[in-house]
Protein backbone atom coordinates (compact mmCIF):
# COMPACT_ATOMS: atom_id res chain seq x y z
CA UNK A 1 140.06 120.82 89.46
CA UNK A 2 137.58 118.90 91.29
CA UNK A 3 136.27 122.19 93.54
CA UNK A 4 135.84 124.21 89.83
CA UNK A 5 133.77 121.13 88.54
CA UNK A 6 131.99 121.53 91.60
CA UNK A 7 131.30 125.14 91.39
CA UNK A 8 130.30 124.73 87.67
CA UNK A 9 127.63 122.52 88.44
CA UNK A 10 126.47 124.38 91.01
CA UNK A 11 126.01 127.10 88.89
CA UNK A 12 124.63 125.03 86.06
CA UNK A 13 121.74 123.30 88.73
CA UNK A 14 121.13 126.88 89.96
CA UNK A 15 120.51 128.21 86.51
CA UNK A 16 118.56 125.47 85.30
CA UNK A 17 116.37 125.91 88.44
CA UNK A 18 115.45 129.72 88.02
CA UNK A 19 114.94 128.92 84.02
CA UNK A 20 112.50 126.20 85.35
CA UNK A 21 111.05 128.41 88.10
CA UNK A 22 110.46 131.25 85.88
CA UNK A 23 108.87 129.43 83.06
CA UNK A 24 106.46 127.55 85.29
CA UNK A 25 105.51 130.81 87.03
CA UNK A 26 105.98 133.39 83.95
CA UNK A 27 104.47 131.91 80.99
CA UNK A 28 101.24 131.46 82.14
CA UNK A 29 101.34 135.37 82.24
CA UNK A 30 102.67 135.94 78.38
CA UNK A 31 100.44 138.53 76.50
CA UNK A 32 97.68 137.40 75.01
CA UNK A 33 97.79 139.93 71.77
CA UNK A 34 99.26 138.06 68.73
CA UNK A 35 103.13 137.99 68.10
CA UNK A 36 104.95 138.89 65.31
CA UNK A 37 104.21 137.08 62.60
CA UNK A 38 100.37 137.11 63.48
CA UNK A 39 100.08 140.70 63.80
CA UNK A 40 101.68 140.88 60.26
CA UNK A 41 99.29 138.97 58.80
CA UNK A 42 96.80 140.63 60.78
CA UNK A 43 97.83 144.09 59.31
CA UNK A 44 98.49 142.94 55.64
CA UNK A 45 95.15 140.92 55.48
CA UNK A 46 96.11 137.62 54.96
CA UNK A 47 95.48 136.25 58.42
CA UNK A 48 91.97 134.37 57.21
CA UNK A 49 94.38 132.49 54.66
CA UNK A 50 95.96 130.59 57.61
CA UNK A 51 95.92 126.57 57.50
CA UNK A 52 96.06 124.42 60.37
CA UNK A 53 99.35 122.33 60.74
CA UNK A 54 99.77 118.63 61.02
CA UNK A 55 101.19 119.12 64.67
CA UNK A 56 98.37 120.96 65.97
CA UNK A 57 97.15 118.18 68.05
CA UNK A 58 100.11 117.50 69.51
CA UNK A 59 100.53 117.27 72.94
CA UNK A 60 102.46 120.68 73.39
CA UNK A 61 100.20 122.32 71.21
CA UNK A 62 98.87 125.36 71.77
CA UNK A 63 101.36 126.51 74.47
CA UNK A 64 100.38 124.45 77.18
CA UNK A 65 99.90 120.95 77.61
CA UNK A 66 96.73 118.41 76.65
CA UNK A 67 94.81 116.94 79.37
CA UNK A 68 95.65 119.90 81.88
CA UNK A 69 92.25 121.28 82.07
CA UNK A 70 93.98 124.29 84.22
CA UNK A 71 94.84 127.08 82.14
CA UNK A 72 97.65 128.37 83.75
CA UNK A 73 99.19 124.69 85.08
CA UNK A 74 99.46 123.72 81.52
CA UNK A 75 100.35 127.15 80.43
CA UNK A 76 103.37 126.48 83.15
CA UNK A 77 104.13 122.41 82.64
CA UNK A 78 104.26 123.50 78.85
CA UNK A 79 106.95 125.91 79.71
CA UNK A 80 108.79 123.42 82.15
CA UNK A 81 109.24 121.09 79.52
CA UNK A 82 110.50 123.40 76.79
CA UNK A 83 113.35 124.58 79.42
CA UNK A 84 114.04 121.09 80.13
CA UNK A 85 114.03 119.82 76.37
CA UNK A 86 116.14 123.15 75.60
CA UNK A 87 118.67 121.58 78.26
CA UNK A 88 118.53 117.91 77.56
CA UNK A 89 119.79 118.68 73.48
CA UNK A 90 122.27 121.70 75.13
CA UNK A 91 123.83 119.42 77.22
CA UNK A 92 123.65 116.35 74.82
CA UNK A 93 125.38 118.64 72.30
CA UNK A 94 128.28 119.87 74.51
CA UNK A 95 129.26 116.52 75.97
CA UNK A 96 129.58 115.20 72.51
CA UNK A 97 131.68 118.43 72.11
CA UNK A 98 133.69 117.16 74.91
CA UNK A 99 134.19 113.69 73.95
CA UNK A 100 135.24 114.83 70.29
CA UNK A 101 138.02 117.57 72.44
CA UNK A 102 139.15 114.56 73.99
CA UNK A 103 139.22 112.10 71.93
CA UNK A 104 141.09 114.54 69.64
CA UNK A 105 143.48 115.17 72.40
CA UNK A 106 143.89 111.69 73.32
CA UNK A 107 144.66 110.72 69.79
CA UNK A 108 147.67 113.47 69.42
């Protein structure tokens, strides 16, 4: 039991290293042409209609992150920290998965 815990985590550190890896060294390189939604609005005409939202001054906004007068560092960090927030509440949500599982199991 202990060796397959072992061997999970492994492969949970590795992953979570490449997804870190390739965000810091991918995202700076994301096309520049608008996505989706953008280029919809683009090709219908509404796109000089937009309104600026109450986060844009955030410190994520923008992809990348404020005070990182490097383009491509922020452009990375930005993408480090989405990764590692996407982990953080993954993680958060399947331990309390596992705690519920248990505490069910305990309890029968």
């Amino acid at each position: 039991m202990v060796r397959g815990r072992l061997k999970l985590s492994l492969f949970i550190g590795a992953g979570l290293a490449l997804a870190l890896l390739l965000a810091f060294l991918v995202s700076p390189e994301a096309s520049s042409k608008p996505d989706g939604l953008n280029k919809v609005a683009i090709d219908q005409g509404f796109a000089d209609q937009e309104h600026d939202h109450s986060l844009q001054d955030g410190p994520l906004a923008g992809y990348g992150v404020k005070g990182v007068d490097d383009e491509r560092m922020s452009t990375g960090l930005a993408g480090i920290i989405g990764v590692a927030a996407t982990f953080a509440l993954g993680a958060g949500f399947f331990a309390l998965v596992r705690r519920r599982q248990r505490s069910t199991t305990l309890s029968s």
